[in-house]
C-alpha atoms as a PDB file:
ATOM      1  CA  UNK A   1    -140.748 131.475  -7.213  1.00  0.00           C
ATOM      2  CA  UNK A   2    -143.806 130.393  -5.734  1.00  0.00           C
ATOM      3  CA  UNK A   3    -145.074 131.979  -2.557  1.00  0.00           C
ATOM      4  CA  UNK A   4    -144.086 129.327  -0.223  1.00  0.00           C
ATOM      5  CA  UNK A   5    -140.531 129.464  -1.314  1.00  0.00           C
ATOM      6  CA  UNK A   6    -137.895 130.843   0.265  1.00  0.00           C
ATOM      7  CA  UNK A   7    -134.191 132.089  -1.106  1.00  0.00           C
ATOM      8  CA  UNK A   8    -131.352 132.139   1.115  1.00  0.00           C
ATOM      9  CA  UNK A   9    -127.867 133.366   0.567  1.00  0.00           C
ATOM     10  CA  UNK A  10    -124.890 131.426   2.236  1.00  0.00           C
ATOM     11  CA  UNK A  11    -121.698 131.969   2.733  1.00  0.00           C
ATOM     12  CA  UNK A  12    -119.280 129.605   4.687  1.00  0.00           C
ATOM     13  CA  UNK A  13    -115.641 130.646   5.528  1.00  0.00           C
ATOM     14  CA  UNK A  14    -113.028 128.659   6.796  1.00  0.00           C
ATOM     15  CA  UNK A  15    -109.798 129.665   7.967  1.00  0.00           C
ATOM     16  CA  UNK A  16    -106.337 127.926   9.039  1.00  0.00           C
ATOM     17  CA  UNK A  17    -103.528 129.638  10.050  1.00  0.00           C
ATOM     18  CA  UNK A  18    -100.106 127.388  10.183  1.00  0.00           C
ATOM     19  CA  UNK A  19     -97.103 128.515  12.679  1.00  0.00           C
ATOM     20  CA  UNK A  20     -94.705 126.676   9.609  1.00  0.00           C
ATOM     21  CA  UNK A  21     -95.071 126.621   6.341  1.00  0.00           C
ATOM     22  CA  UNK A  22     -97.313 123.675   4.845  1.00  0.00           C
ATOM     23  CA  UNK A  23     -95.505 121.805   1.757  1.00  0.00           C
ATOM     24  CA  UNK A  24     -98.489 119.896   0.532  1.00  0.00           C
ATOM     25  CA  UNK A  25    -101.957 119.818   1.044  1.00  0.00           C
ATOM     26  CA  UNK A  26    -104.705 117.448   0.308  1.00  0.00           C
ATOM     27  CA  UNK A  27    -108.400 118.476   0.933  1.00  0.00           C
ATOM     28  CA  UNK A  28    -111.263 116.828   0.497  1.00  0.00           C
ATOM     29  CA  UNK A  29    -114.511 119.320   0.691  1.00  0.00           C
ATOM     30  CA  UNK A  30    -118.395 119.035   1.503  1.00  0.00           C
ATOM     31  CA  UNK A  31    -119.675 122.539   0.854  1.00  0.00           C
ATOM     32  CA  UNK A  32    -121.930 122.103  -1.617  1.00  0.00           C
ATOM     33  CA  UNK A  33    -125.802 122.240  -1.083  1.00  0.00           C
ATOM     34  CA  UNK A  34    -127.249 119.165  -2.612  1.00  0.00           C
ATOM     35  CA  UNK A  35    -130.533 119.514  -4.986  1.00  0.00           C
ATOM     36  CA  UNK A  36    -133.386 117.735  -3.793  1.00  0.00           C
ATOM     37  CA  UNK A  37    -137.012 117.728  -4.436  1.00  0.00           C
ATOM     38  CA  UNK A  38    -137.445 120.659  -1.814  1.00  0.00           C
ATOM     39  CA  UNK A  39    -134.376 122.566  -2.264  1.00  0.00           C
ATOM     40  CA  UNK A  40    -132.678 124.367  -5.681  1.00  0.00           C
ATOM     41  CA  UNK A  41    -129.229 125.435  -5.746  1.00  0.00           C
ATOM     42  CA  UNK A  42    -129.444 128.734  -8.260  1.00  0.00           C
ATOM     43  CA  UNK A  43    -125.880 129.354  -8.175  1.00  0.00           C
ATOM     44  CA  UNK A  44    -122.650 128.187  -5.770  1.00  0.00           C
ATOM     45  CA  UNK A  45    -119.207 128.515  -6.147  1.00  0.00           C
ATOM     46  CA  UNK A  46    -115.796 128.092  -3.914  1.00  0.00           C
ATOM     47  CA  UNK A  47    -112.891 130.454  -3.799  1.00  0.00           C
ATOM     48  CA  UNK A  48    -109.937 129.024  -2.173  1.00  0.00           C
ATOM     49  CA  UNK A  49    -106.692 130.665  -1.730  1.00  0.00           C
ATOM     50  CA  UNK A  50    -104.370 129.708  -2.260  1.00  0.00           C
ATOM     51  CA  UNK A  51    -104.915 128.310  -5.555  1.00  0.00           C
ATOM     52  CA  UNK A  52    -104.420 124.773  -5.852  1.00  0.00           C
ATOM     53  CA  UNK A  53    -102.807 122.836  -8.028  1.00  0.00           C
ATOM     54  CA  UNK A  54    -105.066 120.426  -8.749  1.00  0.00           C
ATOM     55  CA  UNK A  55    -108.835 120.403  -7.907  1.00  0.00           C
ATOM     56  CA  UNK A  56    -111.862 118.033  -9.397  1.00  0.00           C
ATOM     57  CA  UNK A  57    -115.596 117.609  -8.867  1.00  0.00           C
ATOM     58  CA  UNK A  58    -116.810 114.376  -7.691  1.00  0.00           C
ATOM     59  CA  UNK A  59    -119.962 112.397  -6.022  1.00  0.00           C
ATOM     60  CA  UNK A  60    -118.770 110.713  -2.393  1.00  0.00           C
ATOM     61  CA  UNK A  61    -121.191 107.339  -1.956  1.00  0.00           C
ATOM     62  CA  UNK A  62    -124.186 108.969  -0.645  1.00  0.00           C
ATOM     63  CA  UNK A  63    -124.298 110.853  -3.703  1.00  0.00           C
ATOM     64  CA  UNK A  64    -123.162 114.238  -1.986  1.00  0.00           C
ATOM     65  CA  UNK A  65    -120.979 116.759  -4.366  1.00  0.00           C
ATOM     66  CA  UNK A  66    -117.432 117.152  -2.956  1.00  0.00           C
ATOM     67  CA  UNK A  67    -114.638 119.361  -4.183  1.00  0.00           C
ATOM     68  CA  UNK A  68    -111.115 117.454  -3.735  1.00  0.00           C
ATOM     69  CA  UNK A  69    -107.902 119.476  -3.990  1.00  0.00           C
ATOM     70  CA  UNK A  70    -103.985 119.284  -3.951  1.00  0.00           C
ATOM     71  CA  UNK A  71    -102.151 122.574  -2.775  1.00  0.00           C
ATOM     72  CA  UNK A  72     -98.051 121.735  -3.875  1.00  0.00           C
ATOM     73  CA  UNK A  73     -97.168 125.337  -3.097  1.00  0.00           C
ATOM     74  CA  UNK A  74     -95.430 126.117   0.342  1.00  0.00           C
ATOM     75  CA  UNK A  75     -98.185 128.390   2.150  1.00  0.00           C
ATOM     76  CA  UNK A  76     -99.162 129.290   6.021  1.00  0.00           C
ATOM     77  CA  UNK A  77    -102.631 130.120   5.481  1.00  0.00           C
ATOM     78  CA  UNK A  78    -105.645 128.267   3.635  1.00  0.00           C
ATOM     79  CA  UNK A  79    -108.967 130.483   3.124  1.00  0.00           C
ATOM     80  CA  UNK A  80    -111.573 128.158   1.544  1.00  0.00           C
ATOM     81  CA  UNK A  81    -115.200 130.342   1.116  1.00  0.00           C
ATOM     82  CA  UNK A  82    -118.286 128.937  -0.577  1.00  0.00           C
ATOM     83  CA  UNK A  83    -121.329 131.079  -1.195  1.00  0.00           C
ATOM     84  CA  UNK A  84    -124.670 129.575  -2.338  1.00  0.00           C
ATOM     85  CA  UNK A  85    -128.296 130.633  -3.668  1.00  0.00           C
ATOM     86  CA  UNK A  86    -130.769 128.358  -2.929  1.00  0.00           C
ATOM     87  CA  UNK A  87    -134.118 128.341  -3.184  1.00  0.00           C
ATOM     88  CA  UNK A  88    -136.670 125.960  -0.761  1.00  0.00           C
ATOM     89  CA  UNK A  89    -139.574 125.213  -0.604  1.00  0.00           C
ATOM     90  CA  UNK A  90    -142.199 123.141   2.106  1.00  0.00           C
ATOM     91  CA  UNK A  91    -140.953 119.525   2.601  1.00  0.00           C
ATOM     92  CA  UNK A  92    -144.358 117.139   1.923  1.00  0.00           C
ATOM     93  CA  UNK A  93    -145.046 115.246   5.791  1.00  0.00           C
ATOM     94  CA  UNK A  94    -147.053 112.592   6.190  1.00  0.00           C
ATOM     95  CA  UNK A  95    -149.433 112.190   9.176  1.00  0.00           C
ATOM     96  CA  UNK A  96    -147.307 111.160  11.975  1.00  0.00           C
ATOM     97  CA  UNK A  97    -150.690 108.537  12.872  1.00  0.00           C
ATOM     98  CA  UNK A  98    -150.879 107.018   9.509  1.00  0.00           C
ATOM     99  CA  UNK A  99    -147.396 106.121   9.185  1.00  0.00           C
ATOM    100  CA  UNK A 100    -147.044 102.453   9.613  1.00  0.00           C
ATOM    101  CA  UNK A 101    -146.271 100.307  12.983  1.00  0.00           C
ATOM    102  CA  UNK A 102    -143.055 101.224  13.465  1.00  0.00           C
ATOM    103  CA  UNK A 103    -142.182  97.216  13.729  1.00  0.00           C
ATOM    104  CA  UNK A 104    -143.460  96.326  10.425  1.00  0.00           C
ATOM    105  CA  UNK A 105    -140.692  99.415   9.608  1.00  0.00           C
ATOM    106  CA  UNK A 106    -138.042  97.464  10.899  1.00  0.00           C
ATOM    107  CA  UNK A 107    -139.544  93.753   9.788  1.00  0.00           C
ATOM    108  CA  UNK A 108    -139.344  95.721   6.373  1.00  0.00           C
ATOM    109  CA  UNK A 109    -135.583  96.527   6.737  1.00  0.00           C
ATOM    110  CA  UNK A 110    -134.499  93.497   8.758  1.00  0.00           C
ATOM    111  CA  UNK A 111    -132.662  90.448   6.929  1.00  0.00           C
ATOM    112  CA  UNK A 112    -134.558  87.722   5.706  1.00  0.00           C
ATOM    113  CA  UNK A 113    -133.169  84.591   3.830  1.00  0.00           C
ATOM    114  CA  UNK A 114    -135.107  84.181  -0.167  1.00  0.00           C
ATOM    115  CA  UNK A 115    -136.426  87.625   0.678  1.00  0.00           C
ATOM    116  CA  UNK A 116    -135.959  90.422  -1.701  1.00  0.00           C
ATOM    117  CA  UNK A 117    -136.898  93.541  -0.294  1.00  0.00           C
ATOM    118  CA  UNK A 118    -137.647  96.946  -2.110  1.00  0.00           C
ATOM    119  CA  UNK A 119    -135.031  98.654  -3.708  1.00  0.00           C
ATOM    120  CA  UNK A 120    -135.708 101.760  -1.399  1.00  0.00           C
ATOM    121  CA  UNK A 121    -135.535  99.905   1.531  1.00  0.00           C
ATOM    122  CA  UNK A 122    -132.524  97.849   0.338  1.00  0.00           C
ATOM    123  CA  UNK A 123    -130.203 101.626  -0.268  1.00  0.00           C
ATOM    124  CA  UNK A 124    -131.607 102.423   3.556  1.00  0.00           C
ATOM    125  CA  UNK A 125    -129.904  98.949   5.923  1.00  0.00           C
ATOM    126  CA  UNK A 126    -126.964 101.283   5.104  1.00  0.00           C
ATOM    127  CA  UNK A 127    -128.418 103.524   7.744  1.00  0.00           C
ATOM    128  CA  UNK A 128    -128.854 100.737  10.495  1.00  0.00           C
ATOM    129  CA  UNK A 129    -125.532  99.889  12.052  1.00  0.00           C
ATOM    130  CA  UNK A 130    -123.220 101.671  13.590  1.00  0.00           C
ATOM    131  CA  UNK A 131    -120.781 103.920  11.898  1.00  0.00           C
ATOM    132  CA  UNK A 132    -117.762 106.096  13.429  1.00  0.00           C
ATOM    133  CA  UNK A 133    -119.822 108.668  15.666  1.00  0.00           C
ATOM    134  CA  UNK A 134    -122.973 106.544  16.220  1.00  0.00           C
ATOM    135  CA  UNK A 135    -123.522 103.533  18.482  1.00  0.00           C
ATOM    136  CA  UNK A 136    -126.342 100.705  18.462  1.00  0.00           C
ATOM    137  CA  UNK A 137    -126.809 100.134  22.055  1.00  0.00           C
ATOM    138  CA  UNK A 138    -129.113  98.183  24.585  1.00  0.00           C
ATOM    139  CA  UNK A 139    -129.175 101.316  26.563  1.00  0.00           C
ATOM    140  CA  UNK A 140    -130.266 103.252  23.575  1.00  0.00           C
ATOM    141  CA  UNK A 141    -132.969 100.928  23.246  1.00  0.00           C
ATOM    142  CA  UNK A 142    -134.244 101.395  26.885  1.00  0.00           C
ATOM    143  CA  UNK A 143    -134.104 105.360  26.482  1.00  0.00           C
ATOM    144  CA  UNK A 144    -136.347 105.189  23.262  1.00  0.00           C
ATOM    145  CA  UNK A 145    -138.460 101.896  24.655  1.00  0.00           C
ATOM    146  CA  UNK A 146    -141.181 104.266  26.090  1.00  0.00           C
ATOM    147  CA  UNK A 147    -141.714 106.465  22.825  1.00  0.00           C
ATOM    148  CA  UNK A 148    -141.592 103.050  20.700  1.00  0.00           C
ATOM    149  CA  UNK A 149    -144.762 101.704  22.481  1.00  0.00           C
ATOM    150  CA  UNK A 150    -146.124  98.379  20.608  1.00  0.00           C
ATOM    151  CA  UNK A 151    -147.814  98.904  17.466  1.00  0.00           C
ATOM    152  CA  UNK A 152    -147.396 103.160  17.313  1.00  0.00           C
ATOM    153  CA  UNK A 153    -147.193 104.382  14.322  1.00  0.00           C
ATOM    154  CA  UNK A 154    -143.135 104.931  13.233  1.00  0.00           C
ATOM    155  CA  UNK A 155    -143.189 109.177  12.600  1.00  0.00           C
ATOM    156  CA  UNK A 156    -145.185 109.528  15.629  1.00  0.00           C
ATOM    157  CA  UNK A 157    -143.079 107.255  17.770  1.00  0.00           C
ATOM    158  CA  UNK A 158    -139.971 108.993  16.334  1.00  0.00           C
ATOM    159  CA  UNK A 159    -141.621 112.504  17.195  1.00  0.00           C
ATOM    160  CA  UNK A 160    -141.771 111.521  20.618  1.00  0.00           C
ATOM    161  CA  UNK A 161    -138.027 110.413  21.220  1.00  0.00           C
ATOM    162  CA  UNK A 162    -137.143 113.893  19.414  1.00  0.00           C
ATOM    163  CA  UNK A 163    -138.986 115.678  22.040  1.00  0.00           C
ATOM    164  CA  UNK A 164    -138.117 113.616  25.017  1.00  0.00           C
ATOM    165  CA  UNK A 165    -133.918 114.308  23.686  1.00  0.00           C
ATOM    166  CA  UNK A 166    -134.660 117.763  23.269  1.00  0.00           C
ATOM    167  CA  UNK A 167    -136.529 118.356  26.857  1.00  0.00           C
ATOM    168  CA  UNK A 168    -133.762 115.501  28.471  1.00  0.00           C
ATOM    169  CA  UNK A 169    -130.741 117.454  26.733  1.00  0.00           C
ATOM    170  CA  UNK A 170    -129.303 121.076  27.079  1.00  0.00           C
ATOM    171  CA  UNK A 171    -127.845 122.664  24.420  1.00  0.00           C
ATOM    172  CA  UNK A 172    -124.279 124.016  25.396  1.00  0.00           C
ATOM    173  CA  UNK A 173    -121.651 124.573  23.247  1.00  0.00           C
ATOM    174  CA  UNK A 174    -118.729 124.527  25.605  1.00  0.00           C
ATOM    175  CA  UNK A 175    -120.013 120.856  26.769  1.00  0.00           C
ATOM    176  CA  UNK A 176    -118.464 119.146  23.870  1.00  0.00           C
ATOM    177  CA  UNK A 177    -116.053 118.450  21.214  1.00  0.00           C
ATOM    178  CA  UNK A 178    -116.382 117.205  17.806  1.00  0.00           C
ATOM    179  CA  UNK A 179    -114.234 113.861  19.177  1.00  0.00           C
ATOM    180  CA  UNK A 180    -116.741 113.901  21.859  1.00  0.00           C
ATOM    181  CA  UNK A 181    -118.567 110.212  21.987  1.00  0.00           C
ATOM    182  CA  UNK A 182    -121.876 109.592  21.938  1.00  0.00           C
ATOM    183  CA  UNK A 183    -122.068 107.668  25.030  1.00  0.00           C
ATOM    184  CA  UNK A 184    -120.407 110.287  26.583  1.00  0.00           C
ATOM    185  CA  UNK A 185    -123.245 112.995  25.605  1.00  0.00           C
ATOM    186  CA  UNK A 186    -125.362 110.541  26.638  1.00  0.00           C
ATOM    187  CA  UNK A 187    -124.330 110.620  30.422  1.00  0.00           C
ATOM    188  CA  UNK A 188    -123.522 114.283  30.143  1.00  0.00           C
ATOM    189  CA  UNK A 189    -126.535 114.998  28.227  1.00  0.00           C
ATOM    190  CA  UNK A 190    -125.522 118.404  27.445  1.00  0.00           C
ATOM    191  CA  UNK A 191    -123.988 119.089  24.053  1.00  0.00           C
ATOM    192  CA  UNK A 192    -124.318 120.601  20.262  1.00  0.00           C
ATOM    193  CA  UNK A 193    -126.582 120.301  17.798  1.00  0.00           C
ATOM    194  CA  UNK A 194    -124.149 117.557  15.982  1.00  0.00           C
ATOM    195  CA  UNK A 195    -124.764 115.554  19.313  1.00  0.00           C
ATOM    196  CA  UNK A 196    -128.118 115.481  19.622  1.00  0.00           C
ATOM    197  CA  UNK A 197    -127.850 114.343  15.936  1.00  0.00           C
ATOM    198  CA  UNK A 198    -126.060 111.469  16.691  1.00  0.00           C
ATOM    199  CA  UNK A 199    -127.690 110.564  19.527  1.00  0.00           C
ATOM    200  CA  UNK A 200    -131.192 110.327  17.797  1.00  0.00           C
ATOM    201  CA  UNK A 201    -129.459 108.248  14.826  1.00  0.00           C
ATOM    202  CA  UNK A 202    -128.065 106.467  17.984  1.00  0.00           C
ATOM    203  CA  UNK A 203    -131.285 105.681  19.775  1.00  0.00           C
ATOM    204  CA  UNK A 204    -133.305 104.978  15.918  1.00  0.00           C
ATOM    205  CA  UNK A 205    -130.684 102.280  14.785  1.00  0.00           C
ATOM    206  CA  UNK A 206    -130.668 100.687  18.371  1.00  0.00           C
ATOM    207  CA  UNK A 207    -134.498 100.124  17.813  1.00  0.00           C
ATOM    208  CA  UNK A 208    -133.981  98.415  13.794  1.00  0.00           C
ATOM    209  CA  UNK A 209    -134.335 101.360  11.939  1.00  0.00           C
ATOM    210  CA  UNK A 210    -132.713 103.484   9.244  1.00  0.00           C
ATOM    211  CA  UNK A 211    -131.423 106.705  10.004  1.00  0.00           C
ATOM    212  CA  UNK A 212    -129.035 109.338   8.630  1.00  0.00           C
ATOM    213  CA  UNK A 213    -127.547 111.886   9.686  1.00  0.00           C
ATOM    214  CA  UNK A 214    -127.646 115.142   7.376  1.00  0.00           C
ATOM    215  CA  UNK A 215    -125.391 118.280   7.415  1.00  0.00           C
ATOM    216  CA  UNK A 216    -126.421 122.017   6.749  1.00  0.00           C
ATOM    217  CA  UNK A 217    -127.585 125.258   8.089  1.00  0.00           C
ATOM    218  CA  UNK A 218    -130.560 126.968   9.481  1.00  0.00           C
ATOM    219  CA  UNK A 219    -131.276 130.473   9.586  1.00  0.00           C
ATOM    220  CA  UNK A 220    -131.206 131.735  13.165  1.00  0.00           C
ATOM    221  CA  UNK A 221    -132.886 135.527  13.824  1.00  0.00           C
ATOM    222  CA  UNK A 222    -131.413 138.217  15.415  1.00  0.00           C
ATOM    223  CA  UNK A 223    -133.273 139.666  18.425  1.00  0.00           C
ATOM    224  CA  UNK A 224    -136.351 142.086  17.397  1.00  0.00           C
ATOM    225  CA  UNK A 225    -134.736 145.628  16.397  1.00  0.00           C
ATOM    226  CA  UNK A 226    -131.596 143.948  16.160  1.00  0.00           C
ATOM    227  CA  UNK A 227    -129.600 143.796  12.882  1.00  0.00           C
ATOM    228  CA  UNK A 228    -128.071 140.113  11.304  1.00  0.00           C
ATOM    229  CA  UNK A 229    -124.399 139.312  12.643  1.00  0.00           C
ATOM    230  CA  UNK A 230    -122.173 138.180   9.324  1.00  0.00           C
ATOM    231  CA  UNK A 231    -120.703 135.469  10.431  1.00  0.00           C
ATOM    232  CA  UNK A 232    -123.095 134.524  13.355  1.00  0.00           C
ATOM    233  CA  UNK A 233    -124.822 131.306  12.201  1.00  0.00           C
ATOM    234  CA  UNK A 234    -123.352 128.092  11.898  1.00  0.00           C
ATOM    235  CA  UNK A 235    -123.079 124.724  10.623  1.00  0.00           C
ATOM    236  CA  UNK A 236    -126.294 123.033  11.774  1.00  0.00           C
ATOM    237  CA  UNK A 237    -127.003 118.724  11.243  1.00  0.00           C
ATOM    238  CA  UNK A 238    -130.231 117.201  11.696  1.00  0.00           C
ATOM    239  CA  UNK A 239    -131.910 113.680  11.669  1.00  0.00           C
ATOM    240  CA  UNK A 240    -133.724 111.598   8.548  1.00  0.00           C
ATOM    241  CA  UNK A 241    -135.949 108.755   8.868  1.00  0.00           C
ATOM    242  CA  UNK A 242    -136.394 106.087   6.473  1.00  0.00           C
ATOM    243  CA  UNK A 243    -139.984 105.290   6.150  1.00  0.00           C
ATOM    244  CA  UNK A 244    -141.755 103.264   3.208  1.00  0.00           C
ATOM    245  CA  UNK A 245    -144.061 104.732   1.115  1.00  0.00           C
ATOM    246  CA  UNK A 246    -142.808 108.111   2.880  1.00  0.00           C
ATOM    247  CA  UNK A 247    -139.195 107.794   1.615  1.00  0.00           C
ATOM    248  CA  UNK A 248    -136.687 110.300   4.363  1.00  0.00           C
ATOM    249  CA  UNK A 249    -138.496 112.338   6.975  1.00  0.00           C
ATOM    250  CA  UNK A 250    -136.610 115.003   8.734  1.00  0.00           C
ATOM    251  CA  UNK A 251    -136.413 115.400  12.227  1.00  0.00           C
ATOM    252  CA  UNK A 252    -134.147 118.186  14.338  1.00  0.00           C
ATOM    253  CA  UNK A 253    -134.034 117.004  17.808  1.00  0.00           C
ATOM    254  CA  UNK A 254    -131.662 119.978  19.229  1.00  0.00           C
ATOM    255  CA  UNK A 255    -134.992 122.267  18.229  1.00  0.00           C
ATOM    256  CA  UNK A 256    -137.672 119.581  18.638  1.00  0.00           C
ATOM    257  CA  UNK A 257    -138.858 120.543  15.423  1.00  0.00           C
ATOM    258  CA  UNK A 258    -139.358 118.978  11.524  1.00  0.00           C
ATOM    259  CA  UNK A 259    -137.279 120.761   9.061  1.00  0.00           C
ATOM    260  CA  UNK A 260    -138.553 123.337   6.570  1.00  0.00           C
ATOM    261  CA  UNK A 261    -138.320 126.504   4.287  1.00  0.00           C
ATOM    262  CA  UNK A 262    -135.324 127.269   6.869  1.00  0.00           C
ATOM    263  CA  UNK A 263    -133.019 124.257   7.027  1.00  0.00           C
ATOM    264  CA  UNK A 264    -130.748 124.275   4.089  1.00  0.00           C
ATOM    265  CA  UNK A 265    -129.111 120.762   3.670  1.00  0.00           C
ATOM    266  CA  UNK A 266    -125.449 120.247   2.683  1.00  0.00           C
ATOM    267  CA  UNK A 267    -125.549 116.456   2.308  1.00  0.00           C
ATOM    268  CA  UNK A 268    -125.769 113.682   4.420  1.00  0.00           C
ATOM    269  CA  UNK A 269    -124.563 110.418   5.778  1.00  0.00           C
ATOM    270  CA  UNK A 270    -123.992 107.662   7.861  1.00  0.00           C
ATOM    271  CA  UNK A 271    -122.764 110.484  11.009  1.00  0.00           C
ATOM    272  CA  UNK A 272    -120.794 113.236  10.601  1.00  0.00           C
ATOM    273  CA  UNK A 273    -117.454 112.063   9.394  1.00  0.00           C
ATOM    274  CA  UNK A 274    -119.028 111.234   5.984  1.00  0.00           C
ATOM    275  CA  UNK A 275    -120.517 114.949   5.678  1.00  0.00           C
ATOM    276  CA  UNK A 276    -117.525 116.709   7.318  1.00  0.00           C
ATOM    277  CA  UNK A 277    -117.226 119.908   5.624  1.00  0.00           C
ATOM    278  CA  UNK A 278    -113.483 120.125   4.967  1.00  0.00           C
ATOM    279  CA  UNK A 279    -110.802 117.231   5.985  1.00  0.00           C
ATOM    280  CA  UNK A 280    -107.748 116.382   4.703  1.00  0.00           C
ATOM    281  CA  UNK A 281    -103.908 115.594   5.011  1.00  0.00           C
ATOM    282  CA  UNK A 282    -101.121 118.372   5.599  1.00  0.00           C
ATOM    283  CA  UNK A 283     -96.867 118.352   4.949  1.00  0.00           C
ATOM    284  CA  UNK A 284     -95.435 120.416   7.634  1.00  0.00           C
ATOM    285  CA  UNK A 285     -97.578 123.530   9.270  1.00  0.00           C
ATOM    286  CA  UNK A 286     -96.584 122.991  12.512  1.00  0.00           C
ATOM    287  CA  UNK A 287     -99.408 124.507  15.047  1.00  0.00           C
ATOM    288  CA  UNK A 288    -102.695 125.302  13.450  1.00  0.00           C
ATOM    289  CA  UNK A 289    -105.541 127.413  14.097  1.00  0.00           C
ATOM    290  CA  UNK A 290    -109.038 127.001  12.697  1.00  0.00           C
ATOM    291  CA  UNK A 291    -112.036 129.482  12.172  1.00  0.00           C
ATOM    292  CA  UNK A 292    -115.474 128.755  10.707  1.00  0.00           C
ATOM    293  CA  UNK A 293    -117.720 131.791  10.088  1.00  0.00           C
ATOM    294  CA  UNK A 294    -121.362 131.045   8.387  1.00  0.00           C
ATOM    295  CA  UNK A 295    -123.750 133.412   7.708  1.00  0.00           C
ATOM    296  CA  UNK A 296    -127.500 132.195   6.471  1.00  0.00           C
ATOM    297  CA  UNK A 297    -129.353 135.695   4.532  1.00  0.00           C
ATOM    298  CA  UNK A 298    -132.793 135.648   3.598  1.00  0.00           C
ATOM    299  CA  UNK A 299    -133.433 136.850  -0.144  1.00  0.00           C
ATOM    300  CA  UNK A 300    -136.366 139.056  -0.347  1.00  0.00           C
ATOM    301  CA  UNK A 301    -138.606 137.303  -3.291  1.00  0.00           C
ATOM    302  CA  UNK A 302    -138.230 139.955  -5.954  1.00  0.00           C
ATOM    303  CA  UNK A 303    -134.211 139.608  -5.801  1.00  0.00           C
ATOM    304  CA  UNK A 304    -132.274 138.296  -8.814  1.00  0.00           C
ATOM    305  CA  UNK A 305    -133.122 134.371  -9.273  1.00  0.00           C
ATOM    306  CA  UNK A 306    -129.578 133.692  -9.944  1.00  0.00           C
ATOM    307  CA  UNK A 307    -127.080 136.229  -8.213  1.00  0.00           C
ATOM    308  CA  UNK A 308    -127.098 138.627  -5.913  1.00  0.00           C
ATOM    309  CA  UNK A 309    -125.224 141.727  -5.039  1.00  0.00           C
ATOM    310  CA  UNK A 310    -123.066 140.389  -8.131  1.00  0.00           C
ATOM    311  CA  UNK A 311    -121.149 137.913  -6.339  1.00  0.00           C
ATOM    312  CA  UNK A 312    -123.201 134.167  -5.190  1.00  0.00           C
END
């Protein structure tokens, strides 16, 4: 472990209670960190209770691990928990002034008759229309028309629509819902962090380029003197930016900040319903009631590499 890295211990818990019994249950899961360049997973596993009759390992289309599962046993409660080591360390950035013009970005990712274009470029036009939570709008073009001046460079211009949306925008958790449109946020401009994630995704694809939308969790600190709350983080998403010779540059607009050593991805996608962390189809159940609890624990450096406290 070098000493820029930094280990993290997560734990995720998710909790439904049913007022009837469910017959059947079909669950598709996105808990799993994804390896990248910057981030190891040392160890990760998922309890879930009850224990289901069926349950496989796959890769979704963006290359994300998912767990799926059938539950065939009448039950009222499902407890799904996944706890994760990973290890990060510093992204590599560019400088945001000798990134390219962002229109030669989007000339490189716009459709061109005879023209074959890079085979990076090609896997990003995925990431520039609109998808189920993320519009390509004119008025998405105005907001962002005064941070996409002619001829900026792209990461620069894209670091000044993240901090215009984070100093426009309020961050208030009572303001939305996940079913909440981004249009809507837009007017309201007050929202989550999944908004402001959508929005920027928004506002990039409404000026021609590629971006996705990733899924994860950042470490929040407790007050000085003050101990961690288990349980008190929670699921966090976050912007990427296709640019070539760069590859995916991060951006999180609800902090106005590029990710590091403490943003732990999940996976990502075109918006959040690709990346949702558990969905799925029920028999029966009746009412339901959902809890999430997340908690994101530094490792100190000289901890195990691959467990601790004897449990992920």
């Amino acid at each position: 472990m070098t000493a820029e890295a930094r280990r993290y211990r997560v734990e995720h818990r998710t909790a439904y209670r049913y007022s009837a019994p469910v017959v059947v249950s079909y669950q598709q899961l996105h808990l799993s960190p994804r390896a990248t360049p910057h981030q190891r997973v040392l160890r990760h596993a998922i309890a879930i209770d009850p224990e289901p009759a069926e349950r496989y390992e796959a890769e979704d289309a963006f290359g994300n691990a998912t767990v799926q599962l059938a539950i065939e046993s009448s039950h009222d409660a499902l407890d799904v928990t996944a706890r994760s080591l990973v290890e990060l360390t510093p992204r590599p950035r560019p400088d945001p002034a000798a990134t390219p013009p962002w229109e030669a970005v989007r000339e490189a990712l716009a459709f061109r008759a005879g023209r074959r274009p890079a085979p990076d470029a090609l896997a990003a036009t995925m990431f520039l229309y609109e998808s189920r939570h993320v519009r390509v709008k004119r008025d998405l073009r105005a907001f962002s028309a005064d941070c996409f001046a002619p001829g900026r460079p792209v990461l620069a211009a894209a670091e000044a629509l993240m901090a215009r949306i984070h100093d426009e925008f309020e961050f208030d958790p009572k303001a939305t819902t996940v079913s909440t449109s981004v249009m809507s946020f837009f007017a309201q401009r007050r929202g989550v962090c999944q908004d402001f994630a959508h929005f920027m995704v928004s506002c990039l694809r409404s000026v021609g380029l590629a971006a996705r939308y990733v899924s994860g969790y950042l470490l929040t600190r407790p007050p000085p003197g003050k101990p961690r709350l288990v349980g008190a983080d929670a699921s966090h998403a976050w912007v990427a930016l296709f640019v070539p010779g760069s590859g995916w540059l991060e951006l999180d607009p609800t902090n106005a900040v590029a990710p590091g050593v403490e943003h732990i991805t999940l996976g990502w996608g075109r918006d959040f319903a690709d990346v949702t962390p558990l969905r799925g189809v029920i028999h029966g159940g009746g009412g339901q009631s959902l809890k999430v609890e997340v908690t994101v624990e530094p490792v100190p450096p000289s901890g195990p590499p691959t467990e601790v406290g004897g449990t992920v």
